[in-house]
C-alpha atoms as a PDB file:
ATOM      1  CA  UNK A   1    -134.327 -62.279-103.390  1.00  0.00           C
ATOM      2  CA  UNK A   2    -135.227 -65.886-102.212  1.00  0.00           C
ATOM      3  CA  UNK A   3    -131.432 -66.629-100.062  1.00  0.00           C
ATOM      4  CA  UNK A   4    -129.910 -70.228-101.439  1.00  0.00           C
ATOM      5  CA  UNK A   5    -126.546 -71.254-100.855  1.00  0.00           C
ATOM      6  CA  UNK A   6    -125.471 -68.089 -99.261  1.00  0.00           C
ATOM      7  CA  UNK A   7    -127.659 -68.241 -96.559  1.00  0.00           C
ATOM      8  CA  UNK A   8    -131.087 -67.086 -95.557  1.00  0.00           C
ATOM      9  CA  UNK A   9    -133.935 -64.450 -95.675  1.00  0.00           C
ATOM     10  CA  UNK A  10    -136.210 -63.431 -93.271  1.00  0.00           C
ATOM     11  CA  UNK A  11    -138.942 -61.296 -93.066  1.00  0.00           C
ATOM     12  CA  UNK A  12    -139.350 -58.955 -89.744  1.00  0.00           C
ATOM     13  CA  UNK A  13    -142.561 -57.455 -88.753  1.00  0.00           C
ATOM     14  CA  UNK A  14    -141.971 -55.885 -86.008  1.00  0.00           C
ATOM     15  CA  UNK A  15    -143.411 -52.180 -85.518  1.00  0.00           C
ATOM     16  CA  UNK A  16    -140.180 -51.006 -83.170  1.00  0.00           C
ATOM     17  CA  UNK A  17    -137.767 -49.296 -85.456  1.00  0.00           C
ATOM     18  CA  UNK A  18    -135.020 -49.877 -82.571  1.00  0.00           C
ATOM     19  CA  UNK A  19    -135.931 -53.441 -81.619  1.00  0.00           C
ATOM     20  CA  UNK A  20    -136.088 -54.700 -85.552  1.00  0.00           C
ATOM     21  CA  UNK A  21    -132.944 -52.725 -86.556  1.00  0.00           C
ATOM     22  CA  UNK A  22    -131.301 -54.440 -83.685  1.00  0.00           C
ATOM     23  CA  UNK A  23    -132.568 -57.877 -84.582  1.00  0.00           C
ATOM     24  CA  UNK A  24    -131.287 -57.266 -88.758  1.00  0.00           C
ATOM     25  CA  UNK A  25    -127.639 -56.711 -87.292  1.00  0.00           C
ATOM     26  CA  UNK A  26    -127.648 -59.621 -85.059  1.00  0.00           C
ATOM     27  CA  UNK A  27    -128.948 -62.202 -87.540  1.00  0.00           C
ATOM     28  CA  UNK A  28    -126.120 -60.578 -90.170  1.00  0.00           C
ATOM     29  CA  UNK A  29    -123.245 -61.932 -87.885  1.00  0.00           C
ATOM     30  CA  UNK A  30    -125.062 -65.526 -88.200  1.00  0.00           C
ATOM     31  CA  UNK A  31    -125.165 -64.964 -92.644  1.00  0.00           C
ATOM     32  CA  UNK A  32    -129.172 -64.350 -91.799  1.00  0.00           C
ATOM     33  CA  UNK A  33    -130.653 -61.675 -94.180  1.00  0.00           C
ATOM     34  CA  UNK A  34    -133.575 -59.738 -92.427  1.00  0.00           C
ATOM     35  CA  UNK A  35    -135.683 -57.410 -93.728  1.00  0.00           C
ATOM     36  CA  UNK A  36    -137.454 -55.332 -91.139  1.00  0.00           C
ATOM     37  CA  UNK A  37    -140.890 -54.168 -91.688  1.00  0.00           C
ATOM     38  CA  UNK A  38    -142.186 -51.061 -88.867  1.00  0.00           C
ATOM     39  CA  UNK A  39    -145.809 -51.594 -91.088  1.00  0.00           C
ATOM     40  CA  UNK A  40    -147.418 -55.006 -91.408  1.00  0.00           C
ATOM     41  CA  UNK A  41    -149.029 -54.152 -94.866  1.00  0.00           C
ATOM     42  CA  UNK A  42    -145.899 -53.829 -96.753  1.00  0.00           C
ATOM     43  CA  UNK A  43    -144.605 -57.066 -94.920  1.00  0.00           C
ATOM     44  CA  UNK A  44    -147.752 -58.534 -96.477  1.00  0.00           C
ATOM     45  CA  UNK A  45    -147.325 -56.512-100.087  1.00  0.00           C
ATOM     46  CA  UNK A  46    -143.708 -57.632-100.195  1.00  0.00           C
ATOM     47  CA  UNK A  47    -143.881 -61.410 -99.077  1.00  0.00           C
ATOM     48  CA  UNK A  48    -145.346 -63.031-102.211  1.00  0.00           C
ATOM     49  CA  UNK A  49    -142.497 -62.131-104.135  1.00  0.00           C
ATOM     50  CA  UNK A  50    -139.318 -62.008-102.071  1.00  0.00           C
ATOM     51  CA  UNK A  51    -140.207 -65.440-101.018  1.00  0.00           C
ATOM     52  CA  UNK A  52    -138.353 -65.332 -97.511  1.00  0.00           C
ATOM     53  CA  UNK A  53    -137.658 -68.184 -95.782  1.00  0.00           C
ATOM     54  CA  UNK A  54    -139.397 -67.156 -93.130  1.00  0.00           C
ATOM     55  CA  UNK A  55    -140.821 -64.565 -91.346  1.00  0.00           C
ATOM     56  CA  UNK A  56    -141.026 -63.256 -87.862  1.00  0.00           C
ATOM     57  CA  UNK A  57    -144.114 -61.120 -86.229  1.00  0.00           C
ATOM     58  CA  UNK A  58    -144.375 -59.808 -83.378  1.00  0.00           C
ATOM     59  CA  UNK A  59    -147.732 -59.802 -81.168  1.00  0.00           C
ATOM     60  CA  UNK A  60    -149.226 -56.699 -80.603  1.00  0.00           C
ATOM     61  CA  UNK A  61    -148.647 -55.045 -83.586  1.00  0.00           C
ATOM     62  CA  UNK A  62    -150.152 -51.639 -83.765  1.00  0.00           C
ATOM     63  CA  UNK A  63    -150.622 -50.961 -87.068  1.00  0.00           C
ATOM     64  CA  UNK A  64    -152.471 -54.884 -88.191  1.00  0.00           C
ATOM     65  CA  UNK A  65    -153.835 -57.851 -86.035  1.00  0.00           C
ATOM     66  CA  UNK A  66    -150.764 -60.038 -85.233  1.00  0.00           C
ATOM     67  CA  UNK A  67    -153.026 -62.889 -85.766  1.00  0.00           C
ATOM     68  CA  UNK A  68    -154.390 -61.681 -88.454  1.00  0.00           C
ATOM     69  CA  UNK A  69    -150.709 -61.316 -90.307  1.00  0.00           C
ATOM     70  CA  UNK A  70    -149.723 -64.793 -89.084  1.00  0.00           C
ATOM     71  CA  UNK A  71    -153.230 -66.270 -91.019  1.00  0.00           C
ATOM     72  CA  UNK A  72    -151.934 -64.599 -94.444  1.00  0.00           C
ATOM     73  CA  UNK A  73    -148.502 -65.317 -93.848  1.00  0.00           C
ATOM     74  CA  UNK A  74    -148.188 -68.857 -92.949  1.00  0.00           C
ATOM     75  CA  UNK A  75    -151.532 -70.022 -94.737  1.00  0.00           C
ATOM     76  CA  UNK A  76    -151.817 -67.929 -97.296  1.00  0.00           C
ATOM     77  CA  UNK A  77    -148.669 -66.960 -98.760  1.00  0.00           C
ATOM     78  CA  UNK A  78    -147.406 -70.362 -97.093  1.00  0.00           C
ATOM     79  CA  UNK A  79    -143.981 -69.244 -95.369  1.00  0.00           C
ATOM     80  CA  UNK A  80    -143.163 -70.546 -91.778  1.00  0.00           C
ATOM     81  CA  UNK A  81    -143.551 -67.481 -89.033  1.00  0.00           C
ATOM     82  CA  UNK A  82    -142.815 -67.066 -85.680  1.00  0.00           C
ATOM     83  CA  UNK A  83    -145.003 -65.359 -83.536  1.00  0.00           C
ATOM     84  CA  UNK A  84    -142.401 -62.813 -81.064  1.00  0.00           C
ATOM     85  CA  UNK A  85    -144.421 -62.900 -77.363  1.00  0.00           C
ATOM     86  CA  UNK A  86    -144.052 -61.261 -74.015  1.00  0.00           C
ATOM     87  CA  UNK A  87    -144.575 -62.642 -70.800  1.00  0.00           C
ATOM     88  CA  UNK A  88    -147.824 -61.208 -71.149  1.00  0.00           C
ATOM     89  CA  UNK A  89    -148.677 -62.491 -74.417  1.00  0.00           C
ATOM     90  CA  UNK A  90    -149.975 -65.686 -73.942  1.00  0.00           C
ATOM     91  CA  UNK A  91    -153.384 -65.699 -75.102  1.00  0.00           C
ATOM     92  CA  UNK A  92    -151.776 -63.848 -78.514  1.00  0.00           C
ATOM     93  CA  UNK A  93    -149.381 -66.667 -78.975  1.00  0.00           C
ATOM     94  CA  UNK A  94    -151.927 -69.675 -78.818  1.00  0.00           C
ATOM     95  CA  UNK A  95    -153.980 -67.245 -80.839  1.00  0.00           C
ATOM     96  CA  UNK A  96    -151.301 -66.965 -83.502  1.00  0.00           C
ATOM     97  CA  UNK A  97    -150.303 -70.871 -83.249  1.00  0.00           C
ATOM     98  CA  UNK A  98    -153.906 -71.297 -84.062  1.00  0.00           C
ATOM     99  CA  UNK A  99    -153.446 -69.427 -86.960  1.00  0.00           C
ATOM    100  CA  UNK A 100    -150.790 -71.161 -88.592  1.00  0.00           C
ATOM    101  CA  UNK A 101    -147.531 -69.783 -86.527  1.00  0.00           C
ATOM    102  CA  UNK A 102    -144.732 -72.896 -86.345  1.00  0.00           C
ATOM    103  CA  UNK A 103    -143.484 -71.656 -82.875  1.00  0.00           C
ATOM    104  CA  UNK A 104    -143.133 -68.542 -80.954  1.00  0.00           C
ATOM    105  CA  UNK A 105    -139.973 -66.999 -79.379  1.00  0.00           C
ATOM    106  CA  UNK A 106    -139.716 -65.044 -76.493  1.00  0.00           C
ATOM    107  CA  UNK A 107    -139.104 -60.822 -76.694  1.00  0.00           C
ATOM    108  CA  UNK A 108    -136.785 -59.096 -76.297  1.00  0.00           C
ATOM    109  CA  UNK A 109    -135.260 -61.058 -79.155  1.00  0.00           C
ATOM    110  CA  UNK A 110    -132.368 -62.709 -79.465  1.00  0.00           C
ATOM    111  CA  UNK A 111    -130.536 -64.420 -82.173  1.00  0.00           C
ATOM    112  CA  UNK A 112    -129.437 -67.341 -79.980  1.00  0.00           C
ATOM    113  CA  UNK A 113    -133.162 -68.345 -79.450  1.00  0.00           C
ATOM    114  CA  UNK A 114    -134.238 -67.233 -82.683  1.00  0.00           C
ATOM    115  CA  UNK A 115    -131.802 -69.148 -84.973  1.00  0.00           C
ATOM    116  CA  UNK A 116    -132.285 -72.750 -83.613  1.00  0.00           C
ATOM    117  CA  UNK A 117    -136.087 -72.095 -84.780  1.00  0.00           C
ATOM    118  CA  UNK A 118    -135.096 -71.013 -88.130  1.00  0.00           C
ATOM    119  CA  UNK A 119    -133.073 -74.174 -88.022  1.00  0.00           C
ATOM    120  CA  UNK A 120    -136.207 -76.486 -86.717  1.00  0.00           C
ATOM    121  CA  UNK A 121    -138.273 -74.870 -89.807  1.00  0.00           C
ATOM    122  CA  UNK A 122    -135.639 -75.795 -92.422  1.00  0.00           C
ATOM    123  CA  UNK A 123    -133.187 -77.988 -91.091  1.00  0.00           C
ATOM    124  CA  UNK A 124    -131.774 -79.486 -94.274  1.00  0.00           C
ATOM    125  CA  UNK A 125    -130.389 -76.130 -94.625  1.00  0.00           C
ATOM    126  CA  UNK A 126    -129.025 -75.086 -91.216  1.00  0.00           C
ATOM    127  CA  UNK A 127    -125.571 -75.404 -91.765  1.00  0.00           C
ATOM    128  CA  UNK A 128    -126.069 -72.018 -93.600  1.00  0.00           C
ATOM    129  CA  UNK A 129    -126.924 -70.244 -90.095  1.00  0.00           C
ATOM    130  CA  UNK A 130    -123.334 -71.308 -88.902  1.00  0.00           C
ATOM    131  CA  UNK A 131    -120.561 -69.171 -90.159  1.00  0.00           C
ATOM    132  CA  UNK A 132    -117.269 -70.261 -92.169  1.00  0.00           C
ATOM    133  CA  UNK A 133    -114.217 -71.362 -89.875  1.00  0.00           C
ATOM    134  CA  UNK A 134    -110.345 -70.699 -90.656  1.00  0.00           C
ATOM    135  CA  UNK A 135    -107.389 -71.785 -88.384  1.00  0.00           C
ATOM    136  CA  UNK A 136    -104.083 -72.338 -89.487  1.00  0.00           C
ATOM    137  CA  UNK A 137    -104.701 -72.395 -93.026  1.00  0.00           C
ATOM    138  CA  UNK A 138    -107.813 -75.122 -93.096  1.00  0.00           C
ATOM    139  CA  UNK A 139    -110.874 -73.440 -93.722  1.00  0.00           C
ATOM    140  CA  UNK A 140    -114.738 -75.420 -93.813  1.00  0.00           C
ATOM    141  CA  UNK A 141    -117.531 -73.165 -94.592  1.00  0.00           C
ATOM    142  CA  UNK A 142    -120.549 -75.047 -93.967  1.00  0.00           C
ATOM    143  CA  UNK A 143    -123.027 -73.206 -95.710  1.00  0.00           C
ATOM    144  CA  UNK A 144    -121.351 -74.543 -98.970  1.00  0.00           C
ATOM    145  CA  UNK A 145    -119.712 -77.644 -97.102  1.00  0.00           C
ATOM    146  CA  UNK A 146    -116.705 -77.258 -99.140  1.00  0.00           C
ATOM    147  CA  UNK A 147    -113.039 -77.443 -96.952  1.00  0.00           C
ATOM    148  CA  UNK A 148    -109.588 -76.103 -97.848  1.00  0.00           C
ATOM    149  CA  UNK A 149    -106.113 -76.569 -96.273  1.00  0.00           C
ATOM    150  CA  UNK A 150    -103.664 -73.717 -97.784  1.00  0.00           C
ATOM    151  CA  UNK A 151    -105.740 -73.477-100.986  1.00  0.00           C
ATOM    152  CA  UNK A 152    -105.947 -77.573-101.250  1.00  0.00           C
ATOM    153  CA  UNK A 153    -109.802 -78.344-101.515  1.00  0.00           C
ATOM    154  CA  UNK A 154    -110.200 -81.229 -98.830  1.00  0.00           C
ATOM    155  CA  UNK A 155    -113.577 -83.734 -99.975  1.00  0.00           C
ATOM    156  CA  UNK A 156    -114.870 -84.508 -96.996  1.00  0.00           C
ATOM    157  CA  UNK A 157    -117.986 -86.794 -96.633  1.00  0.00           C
ATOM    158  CA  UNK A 158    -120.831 -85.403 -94.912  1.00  0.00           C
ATOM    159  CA  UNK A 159    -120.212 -86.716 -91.231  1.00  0.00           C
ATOM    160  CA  UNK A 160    -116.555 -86.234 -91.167  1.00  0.00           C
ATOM    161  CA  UNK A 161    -117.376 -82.564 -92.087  1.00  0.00           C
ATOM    162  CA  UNK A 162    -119.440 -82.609 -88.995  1.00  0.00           C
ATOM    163  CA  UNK A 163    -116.786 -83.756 -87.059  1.00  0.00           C
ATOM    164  CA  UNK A 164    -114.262 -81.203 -88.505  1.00  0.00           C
ATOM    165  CA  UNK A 165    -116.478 -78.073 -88.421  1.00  0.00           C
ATOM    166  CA  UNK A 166    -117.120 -79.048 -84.384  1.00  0.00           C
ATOM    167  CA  UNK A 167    -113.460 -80.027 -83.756  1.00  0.00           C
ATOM    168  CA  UNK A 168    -112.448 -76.535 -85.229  1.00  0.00           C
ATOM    169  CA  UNK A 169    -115.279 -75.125 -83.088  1.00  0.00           C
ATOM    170  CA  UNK A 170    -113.627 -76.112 -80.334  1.00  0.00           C
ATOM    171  CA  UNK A 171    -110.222 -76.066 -81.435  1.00  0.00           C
ATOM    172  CA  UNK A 172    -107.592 -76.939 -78.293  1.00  0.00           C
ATOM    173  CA  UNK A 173    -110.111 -77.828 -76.486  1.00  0.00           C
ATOM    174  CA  UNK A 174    -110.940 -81.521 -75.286  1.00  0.00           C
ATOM    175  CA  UNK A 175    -113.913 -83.045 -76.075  1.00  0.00           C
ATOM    176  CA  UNK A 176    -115.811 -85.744 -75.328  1.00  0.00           C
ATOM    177  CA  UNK A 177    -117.122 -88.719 -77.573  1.00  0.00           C
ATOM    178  CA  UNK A 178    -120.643 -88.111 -76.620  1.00  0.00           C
ATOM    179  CA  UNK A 179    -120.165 -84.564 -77.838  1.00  0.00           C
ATOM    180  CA  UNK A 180    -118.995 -85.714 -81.201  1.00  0.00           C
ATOM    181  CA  UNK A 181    -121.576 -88.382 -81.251  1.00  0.00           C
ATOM    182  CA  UNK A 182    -124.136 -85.412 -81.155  1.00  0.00           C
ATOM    183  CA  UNK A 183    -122.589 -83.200 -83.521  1.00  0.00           C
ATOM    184  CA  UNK A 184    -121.869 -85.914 -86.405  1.00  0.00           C
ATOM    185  CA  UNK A 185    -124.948 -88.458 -85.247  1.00  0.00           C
ATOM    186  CA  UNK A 186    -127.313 -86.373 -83.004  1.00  0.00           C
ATOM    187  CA  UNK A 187    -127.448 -89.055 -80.108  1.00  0.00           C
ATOM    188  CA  UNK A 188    -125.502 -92.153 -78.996  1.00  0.00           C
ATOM    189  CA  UNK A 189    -126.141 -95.562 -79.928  1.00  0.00           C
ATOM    190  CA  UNK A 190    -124.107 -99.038 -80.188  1.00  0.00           C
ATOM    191  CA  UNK A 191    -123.295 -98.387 -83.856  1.00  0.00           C
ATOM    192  CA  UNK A 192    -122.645 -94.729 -83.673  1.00  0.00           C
ATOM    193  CA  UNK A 193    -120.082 -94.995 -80.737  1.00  0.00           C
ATOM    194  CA  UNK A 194    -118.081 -97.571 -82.714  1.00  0.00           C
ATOM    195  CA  UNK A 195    -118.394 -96.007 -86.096  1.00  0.00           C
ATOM    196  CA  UNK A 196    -117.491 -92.845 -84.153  1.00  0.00           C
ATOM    197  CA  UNK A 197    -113.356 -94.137 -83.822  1.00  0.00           C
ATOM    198  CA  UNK A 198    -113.607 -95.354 -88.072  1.00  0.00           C
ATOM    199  CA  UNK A 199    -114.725 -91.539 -88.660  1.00  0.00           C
ATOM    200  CA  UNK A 200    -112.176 -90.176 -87.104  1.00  0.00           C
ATOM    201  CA  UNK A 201    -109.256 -92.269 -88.455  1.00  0.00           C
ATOM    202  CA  UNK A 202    -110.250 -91.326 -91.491  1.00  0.00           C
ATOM    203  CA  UNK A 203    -110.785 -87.802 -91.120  1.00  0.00           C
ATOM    204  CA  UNK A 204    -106.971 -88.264 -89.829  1.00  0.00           C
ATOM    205  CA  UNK A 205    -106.141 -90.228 -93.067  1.00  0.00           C
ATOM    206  CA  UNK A 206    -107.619 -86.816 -94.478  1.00  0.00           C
ATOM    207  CA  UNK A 207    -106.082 -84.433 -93.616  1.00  0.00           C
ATOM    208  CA  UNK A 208    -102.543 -85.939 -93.375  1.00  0.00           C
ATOM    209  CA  UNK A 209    -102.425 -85.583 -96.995  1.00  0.00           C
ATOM    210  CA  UNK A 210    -100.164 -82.376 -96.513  1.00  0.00           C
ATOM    211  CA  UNK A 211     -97.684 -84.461 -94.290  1.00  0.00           C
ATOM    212  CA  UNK A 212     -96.198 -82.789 -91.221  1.00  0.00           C
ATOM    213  CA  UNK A 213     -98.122 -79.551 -91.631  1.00  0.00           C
ATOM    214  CA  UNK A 214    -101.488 -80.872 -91.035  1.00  0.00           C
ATOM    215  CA  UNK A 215    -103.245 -80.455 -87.937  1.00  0.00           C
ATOM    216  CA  UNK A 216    -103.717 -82.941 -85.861  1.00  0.00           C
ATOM    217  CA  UNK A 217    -106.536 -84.703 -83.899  1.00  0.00           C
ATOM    218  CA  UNK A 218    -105.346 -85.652 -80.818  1.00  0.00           C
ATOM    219  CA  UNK A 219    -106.422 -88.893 -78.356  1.00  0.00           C
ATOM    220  CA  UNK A 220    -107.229 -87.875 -75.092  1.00  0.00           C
ATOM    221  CA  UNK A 221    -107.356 -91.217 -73.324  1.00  0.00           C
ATOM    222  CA  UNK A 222    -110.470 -91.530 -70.528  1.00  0.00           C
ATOM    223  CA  UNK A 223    -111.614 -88.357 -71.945  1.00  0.00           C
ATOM    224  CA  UNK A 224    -112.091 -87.889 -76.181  1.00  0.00           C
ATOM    225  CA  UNK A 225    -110.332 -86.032 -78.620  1.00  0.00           C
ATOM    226  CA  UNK A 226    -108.523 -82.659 -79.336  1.00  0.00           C
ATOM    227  CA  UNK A 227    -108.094 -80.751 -82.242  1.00  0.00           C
ATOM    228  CA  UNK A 228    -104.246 -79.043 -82.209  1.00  0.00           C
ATOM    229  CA  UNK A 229    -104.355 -76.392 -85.356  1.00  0.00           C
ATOM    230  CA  UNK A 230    -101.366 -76.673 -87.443  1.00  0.00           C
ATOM    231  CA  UNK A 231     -99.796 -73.592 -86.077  1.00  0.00           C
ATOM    232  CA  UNK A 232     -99.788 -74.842 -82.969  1.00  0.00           C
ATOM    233  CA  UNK A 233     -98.969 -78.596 -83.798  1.00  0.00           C
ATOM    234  CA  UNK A 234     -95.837 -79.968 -81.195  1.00  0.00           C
ATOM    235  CA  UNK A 235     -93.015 -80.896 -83.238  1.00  0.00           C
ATOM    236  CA  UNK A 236     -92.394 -85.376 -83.171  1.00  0.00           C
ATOM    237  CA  UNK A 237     -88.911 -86.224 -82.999  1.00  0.00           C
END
């Protein structure tokens, strides 16, 4: 059941029915598959062979040592985990780190906090945390990093896919160069911000291929760039 292409799989130990039902649903919208465990045994009985990505516990288990589940998770079985911790909980989590925990995260849970940890644990696979995109007929699904405009498959190298997937993100929108600069490069620098204008020209070059139906990416002088969808693109006379 290990997740590949199509996303990821996480173990839940977490002995609140409510709280880890809650958590499954939430990491669904984000193409995360949980599987909640109420009982830390069959977390542990279950782990060697659905090989999950990762797994989060929470402290204070009641039915097994949170510590204790952390130790056979992360150095036994060897899977990342999370320790979940209150504002209370602090000698548990430096217990737990001790143990062999990559981070913590703060309860109640949420997926916003929890999925950029996923993300630190495997990043070479994070694009499959973000879901698929479609406006106007261009689709990018970055999970499988493949892009289509009306059915046309679109080969985009890696950073220009960047660039798309957060100029669709933001679609009408203006945004700046620094913000693209972070999305395609993670940071500025004097190569970046001038390889930053080639990128783009070429993503233009790109999608341009289906003439005047393409979307466009627009200059915003003093300011960046926007992204105008193709059903909204002005007409040129």
């Amino acid at each position: 059941m290990t997740v590949g292409s199509n996303g990821r799989f996480v173990l839940l130990v977490i002995d609140d029915e409510s709280v880890g039902g809650a958590l499954v649903a939430e990491l669904a919208d984000h193409r995360v598959r949980a599987h909640h465990y109420p009982h830390a045994a069959e977390a542990l009985l279950d782990a060697g062979a659905l090989q999950p990505d990762a797994a989060v516990v929470a402290s204070g288990l009641t039915t097994m040592s949170s510590t204790e589940v952390v130790r056979l998770l992360a150095r036994r079985a060897g899977i990342p985990t999370v320790v979940g911790v209150g504002d209370d909980d602090g000698g548990v989590a430096a217990a737990a780190l001790k143990a062999g925990a990559t981070a913590g995260v703060r309860r109640p849970y949420r997926a916003a906090e929890v999925l950029p940890i996923l993300r630190a644990i495997r990043p070479e696979t994070s694009g499959a945390l973000d879901p698929p995109i479609e406006i106007g007929g261009l689709r990018v699904d970055p999970a499988t990093f493949e892009v289509s405009h009306h059915g046309r498959v679109v080969a985009l190298p890696m950073k220009e896919f960047r660039l798309l997937y957060f100029f669709m993100s933001n679609a009408e929108r203006t945004v700046t160069r620094e913000q693209l600069l972070a999305a395609g490069w993670g940071g500025i620098s004097d190569d970046t911000s001038n390889t930053l204008t080639v990128h783009i020209k070429r993503l233009r070059r790109r999608l341009a291929l289906d003439g005047d139906q393409a979307p466009m990416i627009v200059t915003v002088r003093g300011l960046g760039y926007r992204f105008v969808p193709t059903a909204t693109t002005p007409s040129t006379s």
